[in-house]
N, C-alpha and C. Protein backbone atom coordinates (compact mmCIF):
# COMPACT_ATOMS: atom_id res chain seq x y z
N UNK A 1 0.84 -1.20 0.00
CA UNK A 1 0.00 0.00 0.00
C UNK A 1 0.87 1.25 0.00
N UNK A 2 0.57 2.10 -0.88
CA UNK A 2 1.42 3.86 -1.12
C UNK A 2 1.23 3.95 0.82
N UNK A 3 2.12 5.01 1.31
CA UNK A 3 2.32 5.31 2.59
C UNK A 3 2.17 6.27 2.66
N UNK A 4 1.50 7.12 1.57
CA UNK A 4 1.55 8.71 0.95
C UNK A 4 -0.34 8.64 0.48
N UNK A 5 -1.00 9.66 1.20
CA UNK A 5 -2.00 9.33 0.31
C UNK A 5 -2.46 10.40 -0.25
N UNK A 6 -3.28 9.71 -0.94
CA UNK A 6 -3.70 10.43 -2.31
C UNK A 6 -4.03 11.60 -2.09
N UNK A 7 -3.53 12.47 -3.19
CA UNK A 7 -3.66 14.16 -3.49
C UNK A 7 -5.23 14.04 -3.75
N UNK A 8 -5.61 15.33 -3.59
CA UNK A 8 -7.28 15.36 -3.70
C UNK A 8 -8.00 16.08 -2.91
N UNK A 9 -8.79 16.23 -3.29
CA UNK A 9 -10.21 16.94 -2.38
C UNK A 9 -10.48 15.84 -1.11
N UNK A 10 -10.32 16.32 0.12
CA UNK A 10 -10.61 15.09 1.35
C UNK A 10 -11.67 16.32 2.20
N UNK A 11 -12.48 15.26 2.53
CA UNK A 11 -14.15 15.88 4.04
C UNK A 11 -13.50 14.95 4.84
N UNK A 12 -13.37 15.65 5.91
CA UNK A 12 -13.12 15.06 6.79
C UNK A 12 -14.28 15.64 8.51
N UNK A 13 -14.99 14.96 8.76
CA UNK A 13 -15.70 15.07 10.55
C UNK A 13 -15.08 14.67 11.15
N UNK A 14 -15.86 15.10 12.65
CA UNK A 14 -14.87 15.00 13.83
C UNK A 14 -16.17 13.86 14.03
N UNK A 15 -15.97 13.09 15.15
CA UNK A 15 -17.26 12.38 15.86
C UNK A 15 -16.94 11.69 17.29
N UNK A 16 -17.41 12.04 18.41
CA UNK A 16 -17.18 12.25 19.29
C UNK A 16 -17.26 10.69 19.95
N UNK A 17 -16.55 9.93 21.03
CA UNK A 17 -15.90 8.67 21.23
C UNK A 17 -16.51 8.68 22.71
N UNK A 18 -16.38 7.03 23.22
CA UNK A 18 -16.89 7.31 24.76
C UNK A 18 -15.51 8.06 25.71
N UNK A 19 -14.35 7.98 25.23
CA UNK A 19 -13.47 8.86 26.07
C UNK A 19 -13.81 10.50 25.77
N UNK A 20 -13.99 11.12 26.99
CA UNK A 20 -13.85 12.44 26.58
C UNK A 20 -12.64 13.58 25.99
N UNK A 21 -11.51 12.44 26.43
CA UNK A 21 -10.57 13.29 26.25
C UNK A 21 -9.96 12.44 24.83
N UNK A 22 -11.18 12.16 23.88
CA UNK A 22 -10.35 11.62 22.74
C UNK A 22 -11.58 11.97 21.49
N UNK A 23 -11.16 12.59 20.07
CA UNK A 23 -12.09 12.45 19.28
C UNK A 23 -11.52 11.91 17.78
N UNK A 24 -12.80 11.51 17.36
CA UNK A 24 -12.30 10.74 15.91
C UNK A 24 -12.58 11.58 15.61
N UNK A 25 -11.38 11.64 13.84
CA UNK A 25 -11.57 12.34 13.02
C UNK A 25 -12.02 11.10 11.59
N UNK A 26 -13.16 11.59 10.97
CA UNK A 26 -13.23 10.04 9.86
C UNK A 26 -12.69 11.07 8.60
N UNK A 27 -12.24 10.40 7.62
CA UNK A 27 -11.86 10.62 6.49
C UNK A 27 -12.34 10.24 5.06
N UNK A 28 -12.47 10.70 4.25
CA UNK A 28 -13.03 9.87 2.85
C UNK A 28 -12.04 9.51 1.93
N UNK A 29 -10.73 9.25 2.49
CA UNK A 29 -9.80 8.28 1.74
C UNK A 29 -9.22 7.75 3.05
N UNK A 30 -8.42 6.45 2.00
CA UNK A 30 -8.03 5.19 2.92
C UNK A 30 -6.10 5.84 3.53
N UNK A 31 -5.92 5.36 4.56
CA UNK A 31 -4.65 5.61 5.20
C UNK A 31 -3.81 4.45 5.37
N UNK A 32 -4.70 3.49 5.74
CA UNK A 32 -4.73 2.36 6.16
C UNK A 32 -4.78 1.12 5.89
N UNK A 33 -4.25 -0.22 5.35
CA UNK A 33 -4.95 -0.96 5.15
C UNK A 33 -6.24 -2.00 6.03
N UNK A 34 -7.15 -2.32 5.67
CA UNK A 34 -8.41 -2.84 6.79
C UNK A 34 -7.81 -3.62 7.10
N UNK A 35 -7.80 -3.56 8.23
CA UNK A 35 -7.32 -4.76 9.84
C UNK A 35 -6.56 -4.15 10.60
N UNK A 36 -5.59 -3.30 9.50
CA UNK A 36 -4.61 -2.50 10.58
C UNK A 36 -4.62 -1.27 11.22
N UNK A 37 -3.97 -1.28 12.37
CA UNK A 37 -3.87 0.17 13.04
C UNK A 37 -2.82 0.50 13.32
N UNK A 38 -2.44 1.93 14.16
CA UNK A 38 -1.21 1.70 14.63
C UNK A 38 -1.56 3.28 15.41
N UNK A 39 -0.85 2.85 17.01
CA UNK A 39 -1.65 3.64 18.49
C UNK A 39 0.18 4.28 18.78
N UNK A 40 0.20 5.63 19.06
CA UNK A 40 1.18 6.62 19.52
C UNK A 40 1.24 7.27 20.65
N UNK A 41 1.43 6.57 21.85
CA UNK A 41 1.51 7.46 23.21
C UNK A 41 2.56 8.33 22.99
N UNK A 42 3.12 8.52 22.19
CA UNK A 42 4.29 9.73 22.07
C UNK A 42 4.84 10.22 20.72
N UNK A 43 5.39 11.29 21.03
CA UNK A 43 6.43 11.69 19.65
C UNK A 43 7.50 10.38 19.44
N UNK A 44 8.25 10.07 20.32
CA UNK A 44 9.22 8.86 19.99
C UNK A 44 8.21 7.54 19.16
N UNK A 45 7.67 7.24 20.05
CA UNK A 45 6.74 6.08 19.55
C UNK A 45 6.40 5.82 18.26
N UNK A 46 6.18 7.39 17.33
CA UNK A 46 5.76 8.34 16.05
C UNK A 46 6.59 8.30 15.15
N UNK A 47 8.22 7.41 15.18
CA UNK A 47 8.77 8.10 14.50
C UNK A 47 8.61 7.16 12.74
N UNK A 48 7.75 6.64 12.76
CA UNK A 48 7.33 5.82 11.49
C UNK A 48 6.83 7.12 10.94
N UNK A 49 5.86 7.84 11.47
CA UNK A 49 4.50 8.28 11.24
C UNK A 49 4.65 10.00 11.19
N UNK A 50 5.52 10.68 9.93
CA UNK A 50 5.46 11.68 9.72
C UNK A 50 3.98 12.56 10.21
N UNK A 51 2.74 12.02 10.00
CA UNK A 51 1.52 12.18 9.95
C UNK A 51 1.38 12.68 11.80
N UNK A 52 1.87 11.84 12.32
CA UNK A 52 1.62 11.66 13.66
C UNK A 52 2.71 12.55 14.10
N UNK A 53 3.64 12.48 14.01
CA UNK A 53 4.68 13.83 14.59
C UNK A 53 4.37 15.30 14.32
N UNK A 54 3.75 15.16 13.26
CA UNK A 54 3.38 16.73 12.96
C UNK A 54 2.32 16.65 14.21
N UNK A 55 0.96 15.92 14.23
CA UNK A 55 0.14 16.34 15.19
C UNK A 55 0.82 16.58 17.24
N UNK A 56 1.53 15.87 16.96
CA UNK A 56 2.44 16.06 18.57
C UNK A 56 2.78 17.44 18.35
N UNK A 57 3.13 18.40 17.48
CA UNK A 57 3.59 19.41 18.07
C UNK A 57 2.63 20.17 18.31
N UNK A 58 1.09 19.73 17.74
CA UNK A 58 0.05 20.97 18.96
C UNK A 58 0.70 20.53 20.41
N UNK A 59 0.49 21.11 21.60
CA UNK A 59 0.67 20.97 22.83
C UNK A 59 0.00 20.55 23.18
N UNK A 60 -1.60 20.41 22.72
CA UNK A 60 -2.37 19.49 23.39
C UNK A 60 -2.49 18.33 23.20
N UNK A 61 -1.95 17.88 22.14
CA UNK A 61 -2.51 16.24 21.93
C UNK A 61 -1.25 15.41 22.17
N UNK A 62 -1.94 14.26 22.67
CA UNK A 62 -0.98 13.56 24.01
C UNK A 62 -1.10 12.06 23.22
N UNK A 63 -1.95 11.97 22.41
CA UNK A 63 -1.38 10.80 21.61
C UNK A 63 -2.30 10.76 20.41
N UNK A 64 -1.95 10.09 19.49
CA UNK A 64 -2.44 9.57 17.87
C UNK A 64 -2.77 7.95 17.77
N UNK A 65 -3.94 7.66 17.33
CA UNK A 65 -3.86 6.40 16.57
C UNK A 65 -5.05 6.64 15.21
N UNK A 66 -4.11 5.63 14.75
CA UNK A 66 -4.76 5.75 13.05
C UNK A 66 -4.95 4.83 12.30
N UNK A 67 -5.80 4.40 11.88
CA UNK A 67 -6.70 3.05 11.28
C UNK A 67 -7.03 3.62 9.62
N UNK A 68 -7.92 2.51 9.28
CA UNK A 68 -7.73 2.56 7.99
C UNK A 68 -8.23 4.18 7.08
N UNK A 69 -9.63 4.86 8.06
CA UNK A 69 -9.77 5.92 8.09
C UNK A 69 -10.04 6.56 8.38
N UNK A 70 -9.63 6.94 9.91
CA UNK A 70 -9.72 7.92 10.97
C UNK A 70 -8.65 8.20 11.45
N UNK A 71 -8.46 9.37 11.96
CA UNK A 71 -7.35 9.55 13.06
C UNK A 71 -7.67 9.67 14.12
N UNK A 72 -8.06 9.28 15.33
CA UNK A 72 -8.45 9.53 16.79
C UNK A 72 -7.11 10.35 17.99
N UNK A 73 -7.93 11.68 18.20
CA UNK A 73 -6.47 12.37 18.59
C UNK A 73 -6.66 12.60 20.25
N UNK A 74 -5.97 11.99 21.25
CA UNK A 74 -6.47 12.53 22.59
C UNK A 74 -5.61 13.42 23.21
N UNK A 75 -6.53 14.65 23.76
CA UNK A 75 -6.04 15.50 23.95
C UNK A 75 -5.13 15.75 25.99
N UNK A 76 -4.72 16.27 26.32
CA UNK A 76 -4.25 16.60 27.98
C UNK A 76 -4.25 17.96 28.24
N UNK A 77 -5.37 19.06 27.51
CA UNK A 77 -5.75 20.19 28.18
C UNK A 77 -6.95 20.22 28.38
N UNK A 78 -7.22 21.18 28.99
CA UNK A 78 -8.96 21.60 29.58
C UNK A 78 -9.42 22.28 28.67
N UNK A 79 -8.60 22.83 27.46
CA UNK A 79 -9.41 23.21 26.38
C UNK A 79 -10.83 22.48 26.08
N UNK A 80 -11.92 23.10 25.54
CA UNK A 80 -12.45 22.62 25.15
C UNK A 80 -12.69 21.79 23.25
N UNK A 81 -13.40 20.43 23.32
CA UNK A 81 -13.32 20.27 21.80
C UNK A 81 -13.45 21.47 20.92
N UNK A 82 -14.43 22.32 21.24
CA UNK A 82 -14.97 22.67 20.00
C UNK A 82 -14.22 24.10 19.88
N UNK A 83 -12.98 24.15 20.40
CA UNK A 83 -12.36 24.98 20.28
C UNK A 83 -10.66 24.32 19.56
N UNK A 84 -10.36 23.30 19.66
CA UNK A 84 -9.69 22.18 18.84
C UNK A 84 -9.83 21.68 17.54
N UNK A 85 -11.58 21.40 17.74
CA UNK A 85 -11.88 20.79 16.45
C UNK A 85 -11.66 21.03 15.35
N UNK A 86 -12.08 22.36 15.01
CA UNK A 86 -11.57 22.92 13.87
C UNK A 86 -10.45 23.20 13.29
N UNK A 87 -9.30 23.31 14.57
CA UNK A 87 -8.13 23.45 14.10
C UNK A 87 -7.19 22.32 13.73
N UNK A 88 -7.88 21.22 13.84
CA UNK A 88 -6.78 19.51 14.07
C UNK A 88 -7.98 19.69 12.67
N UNK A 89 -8.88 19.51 12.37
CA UNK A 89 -9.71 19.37 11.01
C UNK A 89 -9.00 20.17 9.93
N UNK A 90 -8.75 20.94 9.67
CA UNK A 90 -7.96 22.06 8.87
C UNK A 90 -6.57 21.57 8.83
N UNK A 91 -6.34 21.42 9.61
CA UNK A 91 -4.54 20.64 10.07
C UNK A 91 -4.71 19.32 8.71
N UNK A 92 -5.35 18.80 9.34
CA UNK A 92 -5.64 17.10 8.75
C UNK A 92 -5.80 17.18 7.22
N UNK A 93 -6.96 18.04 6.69
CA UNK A 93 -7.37 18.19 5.49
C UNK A 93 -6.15 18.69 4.66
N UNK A 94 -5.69 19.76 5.48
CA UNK A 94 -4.76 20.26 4.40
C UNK A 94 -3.21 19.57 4.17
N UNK A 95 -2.90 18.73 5.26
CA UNK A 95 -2.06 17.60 5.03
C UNK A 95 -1.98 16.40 4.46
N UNK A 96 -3.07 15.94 3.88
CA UNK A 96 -3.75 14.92 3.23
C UNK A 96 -4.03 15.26 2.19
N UNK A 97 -4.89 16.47 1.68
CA UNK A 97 -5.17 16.77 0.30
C UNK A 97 -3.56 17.56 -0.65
N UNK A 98 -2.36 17.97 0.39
CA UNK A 98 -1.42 17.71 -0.09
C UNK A 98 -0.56 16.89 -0.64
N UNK A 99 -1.12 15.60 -0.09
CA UNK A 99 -0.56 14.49 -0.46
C UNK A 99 1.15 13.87 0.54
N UNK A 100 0.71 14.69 2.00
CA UNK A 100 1.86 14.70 2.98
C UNK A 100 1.68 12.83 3.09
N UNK A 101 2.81 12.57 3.44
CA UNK A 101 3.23 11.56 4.15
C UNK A 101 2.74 10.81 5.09
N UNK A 102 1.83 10.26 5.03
CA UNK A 102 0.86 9.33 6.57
C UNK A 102 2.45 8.50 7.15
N UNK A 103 3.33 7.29 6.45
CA UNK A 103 4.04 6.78 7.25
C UNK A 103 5.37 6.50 6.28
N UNK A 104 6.63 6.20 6.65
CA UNK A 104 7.38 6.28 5.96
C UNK A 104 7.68 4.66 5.26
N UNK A 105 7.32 3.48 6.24
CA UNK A 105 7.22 2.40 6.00
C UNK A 105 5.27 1.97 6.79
N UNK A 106 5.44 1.11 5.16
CA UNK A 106 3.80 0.78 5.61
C UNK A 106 4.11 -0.42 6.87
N UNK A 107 2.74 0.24 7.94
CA UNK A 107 3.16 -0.68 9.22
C UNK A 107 2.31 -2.14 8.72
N UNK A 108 1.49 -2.50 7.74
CA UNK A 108 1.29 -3.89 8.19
C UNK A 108 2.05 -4.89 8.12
N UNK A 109 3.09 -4.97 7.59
CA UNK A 109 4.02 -5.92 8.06
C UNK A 109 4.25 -6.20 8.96
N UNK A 110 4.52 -4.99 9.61
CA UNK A 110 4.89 -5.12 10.88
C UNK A 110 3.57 -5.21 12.01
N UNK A 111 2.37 -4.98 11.75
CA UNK A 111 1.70 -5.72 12.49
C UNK A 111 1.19 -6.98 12.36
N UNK A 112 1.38 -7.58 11.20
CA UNK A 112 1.41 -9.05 10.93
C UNK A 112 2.39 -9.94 11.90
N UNK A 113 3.86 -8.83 11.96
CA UNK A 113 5.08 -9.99 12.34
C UNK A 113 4.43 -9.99 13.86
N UNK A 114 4.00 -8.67 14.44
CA UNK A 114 3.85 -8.50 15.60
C UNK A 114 2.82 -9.39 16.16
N UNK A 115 1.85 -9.82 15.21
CA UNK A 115 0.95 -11.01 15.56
C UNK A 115 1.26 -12.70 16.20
N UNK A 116 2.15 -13.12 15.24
CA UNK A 116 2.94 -13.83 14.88
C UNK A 116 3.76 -14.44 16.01
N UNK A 117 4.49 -13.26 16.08
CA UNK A 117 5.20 -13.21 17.60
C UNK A 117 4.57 -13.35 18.77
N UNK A 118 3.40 -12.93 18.84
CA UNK A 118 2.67 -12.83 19.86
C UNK A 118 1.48 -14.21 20.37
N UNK A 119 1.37 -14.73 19.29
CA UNK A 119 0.92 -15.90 19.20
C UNK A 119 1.92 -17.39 19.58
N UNK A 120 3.29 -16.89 19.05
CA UNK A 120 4.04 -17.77 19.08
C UNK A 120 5.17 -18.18 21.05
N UNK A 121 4.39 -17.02 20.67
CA UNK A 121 5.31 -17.04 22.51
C UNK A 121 4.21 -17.33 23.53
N UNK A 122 3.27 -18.27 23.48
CA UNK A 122 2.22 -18.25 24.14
C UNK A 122 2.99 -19.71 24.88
N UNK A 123 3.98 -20.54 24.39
CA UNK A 123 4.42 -21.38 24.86
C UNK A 123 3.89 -23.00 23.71
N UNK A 124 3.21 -23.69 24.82
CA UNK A 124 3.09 -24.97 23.83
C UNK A 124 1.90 -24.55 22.45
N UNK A 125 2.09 -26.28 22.02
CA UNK A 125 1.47 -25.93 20.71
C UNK A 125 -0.04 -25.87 20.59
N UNK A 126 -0.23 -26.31 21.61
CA UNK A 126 -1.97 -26.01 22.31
C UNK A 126 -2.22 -24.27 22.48
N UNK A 127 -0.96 -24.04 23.31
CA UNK A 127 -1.42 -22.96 23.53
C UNK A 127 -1.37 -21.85 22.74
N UNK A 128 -0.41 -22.14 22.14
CA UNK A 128 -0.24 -21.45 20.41
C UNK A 128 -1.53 -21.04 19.73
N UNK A 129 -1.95 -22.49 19.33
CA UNK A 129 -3.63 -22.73 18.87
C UNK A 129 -4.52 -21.86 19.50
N UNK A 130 -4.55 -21.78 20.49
CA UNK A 130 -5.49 -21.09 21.51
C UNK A 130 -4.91 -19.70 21.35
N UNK A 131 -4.22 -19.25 21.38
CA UNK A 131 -3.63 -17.82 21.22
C UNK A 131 -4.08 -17.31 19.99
N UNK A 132 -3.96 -17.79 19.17
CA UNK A 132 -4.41 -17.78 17.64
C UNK A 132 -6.25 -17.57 17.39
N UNK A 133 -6.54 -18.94 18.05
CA UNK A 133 -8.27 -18.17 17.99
C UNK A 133 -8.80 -16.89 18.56
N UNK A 134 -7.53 -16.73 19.50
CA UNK A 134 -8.02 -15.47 20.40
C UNK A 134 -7.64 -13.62 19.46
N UNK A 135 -6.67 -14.44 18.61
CA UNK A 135 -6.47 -13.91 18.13
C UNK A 135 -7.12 -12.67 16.53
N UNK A 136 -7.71 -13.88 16.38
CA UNK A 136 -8.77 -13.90 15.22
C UNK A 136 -9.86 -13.46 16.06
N UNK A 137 -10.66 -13.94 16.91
CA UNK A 137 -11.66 -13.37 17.37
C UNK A 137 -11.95 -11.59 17.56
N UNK A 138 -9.92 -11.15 18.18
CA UNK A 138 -10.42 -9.76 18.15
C UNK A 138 -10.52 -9.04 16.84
N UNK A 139 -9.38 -9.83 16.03
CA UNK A 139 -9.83 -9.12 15.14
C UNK A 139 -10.77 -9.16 14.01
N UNK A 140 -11.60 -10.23 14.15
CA UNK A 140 -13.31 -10.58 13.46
C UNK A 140 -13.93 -9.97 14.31
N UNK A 141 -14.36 -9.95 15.53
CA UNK A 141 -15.37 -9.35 15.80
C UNK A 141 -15.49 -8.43 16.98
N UNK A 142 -14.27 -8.17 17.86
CA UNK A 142 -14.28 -6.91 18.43
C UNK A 142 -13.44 -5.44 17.73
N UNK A 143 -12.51 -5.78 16.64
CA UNK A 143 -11.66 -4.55 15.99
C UNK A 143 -12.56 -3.69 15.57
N UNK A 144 -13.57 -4.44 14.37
CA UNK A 144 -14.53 -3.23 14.04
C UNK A 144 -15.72 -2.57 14.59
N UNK A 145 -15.77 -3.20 15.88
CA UNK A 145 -16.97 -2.46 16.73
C UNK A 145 -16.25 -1.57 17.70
N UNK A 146 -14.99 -2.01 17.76
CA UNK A 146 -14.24 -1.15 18.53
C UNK A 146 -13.49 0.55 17.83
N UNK A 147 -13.37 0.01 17.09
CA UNK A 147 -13.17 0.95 16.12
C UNK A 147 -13.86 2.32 16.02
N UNK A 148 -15.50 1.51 16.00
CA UNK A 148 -16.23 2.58 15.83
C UNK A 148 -15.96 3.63 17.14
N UNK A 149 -15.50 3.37 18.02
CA UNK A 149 -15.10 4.38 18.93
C UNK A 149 -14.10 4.91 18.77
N UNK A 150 -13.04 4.85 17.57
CA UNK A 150 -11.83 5.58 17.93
C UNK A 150 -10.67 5.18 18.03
N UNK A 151 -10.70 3.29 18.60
CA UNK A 151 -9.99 2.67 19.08
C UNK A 151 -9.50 1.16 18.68
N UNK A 152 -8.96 0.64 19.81
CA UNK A 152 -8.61 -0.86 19.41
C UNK A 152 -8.27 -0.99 20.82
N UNK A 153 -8.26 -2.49 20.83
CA UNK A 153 -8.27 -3.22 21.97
C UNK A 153 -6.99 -4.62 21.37
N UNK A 154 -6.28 -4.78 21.37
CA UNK A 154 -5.22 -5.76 20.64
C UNK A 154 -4.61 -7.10 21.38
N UNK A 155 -4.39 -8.29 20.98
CA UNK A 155 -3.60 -9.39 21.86
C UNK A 155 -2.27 -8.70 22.64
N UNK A 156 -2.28 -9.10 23.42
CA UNK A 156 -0.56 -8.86 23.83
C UNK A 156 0.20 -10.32 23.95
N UNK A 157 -1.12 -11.17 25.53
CA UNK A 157 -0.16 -12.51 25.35
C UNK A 157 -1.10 -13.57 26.27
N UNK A 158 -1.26 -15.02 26.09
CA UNK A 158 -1.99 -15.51 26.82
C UNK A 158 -1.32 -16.59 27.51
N UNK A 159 -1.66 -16.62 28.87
CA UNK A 159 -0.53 -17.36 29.69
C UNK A 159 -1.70 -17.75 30.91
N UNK A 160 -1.60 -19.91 30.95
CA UNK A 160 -2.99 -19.87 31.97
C UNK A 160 -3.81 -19.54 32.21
N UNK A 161 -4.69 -19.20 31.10
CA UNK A 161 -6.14 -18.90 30.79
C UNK A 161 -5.94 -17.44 30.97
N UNK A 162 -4.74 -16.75 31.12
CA UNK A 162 -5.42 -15.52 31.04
C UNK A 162 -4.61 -14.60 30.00
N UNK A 163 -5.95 -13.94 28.90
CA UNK A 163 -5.21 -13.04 28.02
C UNK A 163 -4.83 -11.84 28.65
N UNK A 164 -3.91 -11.17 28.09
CA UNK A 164 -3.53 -10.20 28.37
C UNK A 164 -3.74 -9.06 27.06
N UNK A 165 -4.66 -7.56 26.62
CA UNK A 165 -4.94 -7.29 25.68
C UNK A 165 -3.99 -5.38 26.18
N UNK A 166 -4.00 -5.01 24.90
CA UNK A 166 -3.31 -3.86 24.79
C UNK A 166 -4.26 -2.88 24.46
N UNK A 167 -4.99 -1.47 25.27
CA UNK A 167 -5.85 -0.60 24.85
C UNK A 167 -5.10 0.10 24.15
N UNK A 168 -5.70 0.50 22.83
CA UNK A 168 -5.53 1.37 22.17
C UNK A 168 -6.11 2.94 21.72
N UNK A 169 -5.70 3.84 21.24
CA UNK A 169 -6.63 5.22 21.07
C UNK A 169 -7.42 5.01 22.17
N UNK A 170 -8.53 5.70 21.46
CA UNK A 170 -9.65 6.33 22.41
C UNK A 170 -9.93 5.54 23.55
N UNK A 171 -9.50 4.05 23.47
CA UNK A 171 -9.93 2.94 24.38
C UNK A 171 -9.04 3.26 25.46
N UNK A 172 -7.40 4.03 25.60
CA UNK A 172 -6.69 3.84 26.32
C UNK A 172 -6.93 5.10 27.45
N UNK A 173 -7.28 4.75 28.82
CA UNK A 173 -7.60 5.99 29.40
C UNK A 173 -9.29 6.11 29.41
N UNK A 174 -10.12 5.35 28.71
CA UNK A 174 -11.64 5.71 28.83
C UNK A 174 -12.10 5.14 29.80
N UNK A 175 -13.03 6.17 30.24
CA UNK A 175 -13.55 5.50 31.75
C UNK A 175 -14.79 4.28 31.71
N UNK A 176 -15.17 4.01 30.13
CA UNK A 176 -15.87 2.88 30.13
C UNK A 176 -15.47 1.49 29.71
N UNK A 177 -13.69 1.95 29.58
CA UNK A 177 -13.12 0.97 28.85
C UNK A 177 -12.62 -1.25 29.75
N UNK A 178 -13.20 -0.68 30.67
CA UNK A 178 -13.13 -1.58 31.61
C UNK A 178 -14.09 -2.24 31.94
N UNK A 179 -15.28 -1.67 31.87
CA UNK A 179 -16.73 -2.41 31.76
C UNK A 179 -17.06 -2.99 30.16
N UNK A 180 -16.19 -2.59 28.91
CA UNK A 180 -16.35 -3.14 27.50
C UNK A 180 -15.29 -4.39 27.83
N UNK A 181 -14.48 -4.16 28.25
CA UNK A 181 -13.34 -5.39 28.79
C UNK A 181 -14.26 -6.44 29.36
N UNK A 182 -14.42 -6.00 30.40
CA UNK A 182 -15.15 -7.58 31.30
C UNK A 182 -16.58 -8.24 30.77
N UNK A 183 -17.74 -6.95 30.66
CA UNK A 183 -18.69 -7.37 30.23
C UNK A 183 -19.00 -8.14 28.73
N UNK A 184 -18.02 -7.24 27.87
CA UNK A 184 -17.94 -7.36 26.50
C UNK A 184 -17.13 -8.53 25.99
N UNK A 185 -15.62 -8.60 25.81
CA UNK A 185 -14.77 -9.01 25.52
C UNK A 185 -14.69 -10.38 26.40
N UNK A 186 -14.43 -10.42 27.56
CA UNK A 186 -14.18 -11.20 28.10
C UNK A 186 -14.73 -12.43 28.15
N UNK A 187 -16.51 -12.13 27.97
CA UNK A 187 -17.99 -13.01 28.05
C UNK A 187 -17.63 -13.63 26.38
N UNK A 188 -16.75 -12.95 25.59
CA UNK A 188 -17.10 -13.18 24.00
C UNK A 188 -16.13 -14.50 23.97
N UNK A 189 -14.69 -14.02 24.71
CA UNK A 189 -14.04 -14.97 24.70
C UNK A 189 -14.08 -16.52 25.42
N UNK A 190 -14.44 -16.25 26.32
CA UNK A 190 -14.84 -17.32 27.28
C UNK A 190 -15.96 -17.96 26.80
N UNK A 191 -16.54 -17.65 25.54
CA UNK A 191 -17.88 -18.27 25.65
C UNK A 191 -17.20 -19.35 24.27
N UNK A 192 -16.75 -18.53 23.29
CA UNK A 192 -16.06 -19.32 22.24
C UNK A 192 -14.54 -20.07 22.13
N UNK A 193 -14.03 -19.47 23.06
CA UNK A 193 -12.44 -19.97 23.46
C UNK A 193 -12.52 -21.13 24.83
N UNK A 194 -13.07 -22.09 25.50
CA UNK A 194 -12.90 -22.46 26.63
C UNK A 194 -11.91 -21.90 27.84
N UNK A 195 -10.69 -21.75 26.88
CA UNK A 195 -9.39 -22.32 27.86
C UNK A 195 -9.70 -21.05 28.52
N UNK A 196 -10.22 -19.87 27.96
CA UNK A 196 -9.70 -18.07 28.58
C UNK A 196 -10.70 -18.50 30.18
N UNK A 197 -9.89 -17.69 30.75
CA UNK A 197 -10.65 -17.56 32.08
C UNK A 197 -10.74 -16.59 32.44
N UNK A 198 -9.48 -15.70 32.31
CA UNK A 198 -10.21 -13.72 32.14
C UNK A 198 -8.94 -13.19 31.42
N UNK A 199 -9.47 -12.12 31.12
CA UNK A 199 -8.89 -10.70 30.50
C UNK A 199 -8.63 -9.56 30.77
N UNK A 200 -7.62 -9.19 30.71
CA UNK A 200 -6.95 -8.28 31.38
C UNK A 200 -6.19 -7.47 30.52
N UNK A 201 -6.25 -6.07 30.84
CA UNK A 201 -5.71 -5.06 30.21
C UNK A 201 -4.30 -4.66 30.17
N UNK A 202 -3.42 -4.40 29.74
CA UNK A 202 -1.86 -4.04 30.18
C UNK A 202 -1.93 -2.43 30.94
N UNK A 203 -1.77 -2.17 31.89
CA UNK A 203 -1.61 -0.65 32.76
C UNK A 203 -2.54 -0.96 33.26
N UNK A 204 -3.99 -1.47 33.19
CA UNK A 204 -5.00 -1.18 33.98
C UNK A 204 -4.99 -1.84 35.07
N UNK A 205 -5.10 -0.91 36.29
CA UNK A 205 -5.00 -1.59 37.37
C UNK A 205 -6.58 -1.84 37.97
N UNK A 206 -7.65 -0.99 37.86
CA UNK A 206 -8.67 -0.65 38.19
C UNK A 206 -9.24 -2.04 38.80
N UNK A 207 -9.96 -2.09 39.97
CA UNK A 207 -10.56 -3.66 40.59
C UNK A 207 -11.85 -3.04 39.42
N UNK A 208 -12.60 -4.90 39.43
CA UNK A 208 -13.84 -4.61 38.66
C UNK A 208 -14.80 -5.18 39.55
């Protein structure tokens, strides 16, 4: 996939996520290829993502993630959105319909290998297997509902029934993101995976 996208006329909305301190931006061209994402708690983190370093130097936005066509940007001032919005919208449009740089190397490779890896270090070959359905599951049927918020929710690693998942964008930091974990995710896995016995977030410490 080009890592550059297309010159052109781009509309781009904002649409507002269950984190408050995070909003999607949707786009009418692709950035992305479908399945993949890729989540920026920082400028370092960014340094694939020309796209994403430019947005770090507003002062307010504290991280980037970007899917096939949205950018979800969360912010760490008391500003309000609708005093942002317009200016990360204008930002966006006019960096895109230039035909700026989204990433310098396309990341799905690298979230393929990162799969891979992550599946493979689960230990035996059972558990491999089992890592793998768990694997597929998020991304058949929680990536794109998750999405629609902004976000992603990703494998990290499964060890004795218990997965371990990585919040992403809007998901990382939302105060409902822990009740979509247990109630949601967890019930999905356990119901089609046997072996899972719970799920667990990486940073989240929160009791449920």
């Amino acid at each position: 996939m080009n890592t550059t996208a297309p010159a052109g006329s781009v509309s781009i909305y904002a649409e507002a996520s269950p984190n408050p301190e995070s909003m999607k931006f949707v786009l009418n061209t692709q950035l992305l290829s479908d399945g993949v994402s890729v989540d920026y708690p920082d400028t370092e983190a960014a340094a694939n993502s020309p796209l994403a370093q430019e947005l770090f130097k507003f002062d307010y936005v504290s991280r980037v993630f970007i899917a096939q066509n949205f950018v979800t940007v969360t912010k760490n001032s008391d500003l309000t959105w609708t005093h942002l919005i317009p200016e990360l919208r204008t930002f966006l449009k006019s960096y895109v319909e230039s035909g700026g740089p989204i990433f310098l190397v396309d990341p799905v490779t690298e979230h393929r290998a990162a799969q891979q890896e992550a599946a493979g270090a689960a230990g035996s070959e059972e558990d491999q297997a089992t890592a793998q359905k768990i694997i597929d599951l998020l991304d058949n049927y929680v990536r794109p509902a998750v999405e629609q918020d902004g976000g992603n929710i990703t494998f990290k690693s499964y060890n004795e029934g218990i997965v371990t998942v990585n919040l992403q964008g809007s998901c990382s930091g939302c105060p409902s993101a822990t009740v979509t974990l247990k109630s949601g995710i967890e019930n999905l896995l356990k119901r089609m995976v046997p072996e899972v016995k719970e799920v667990v977030a990486e940073g989240v410490t929160a009791s449920f």
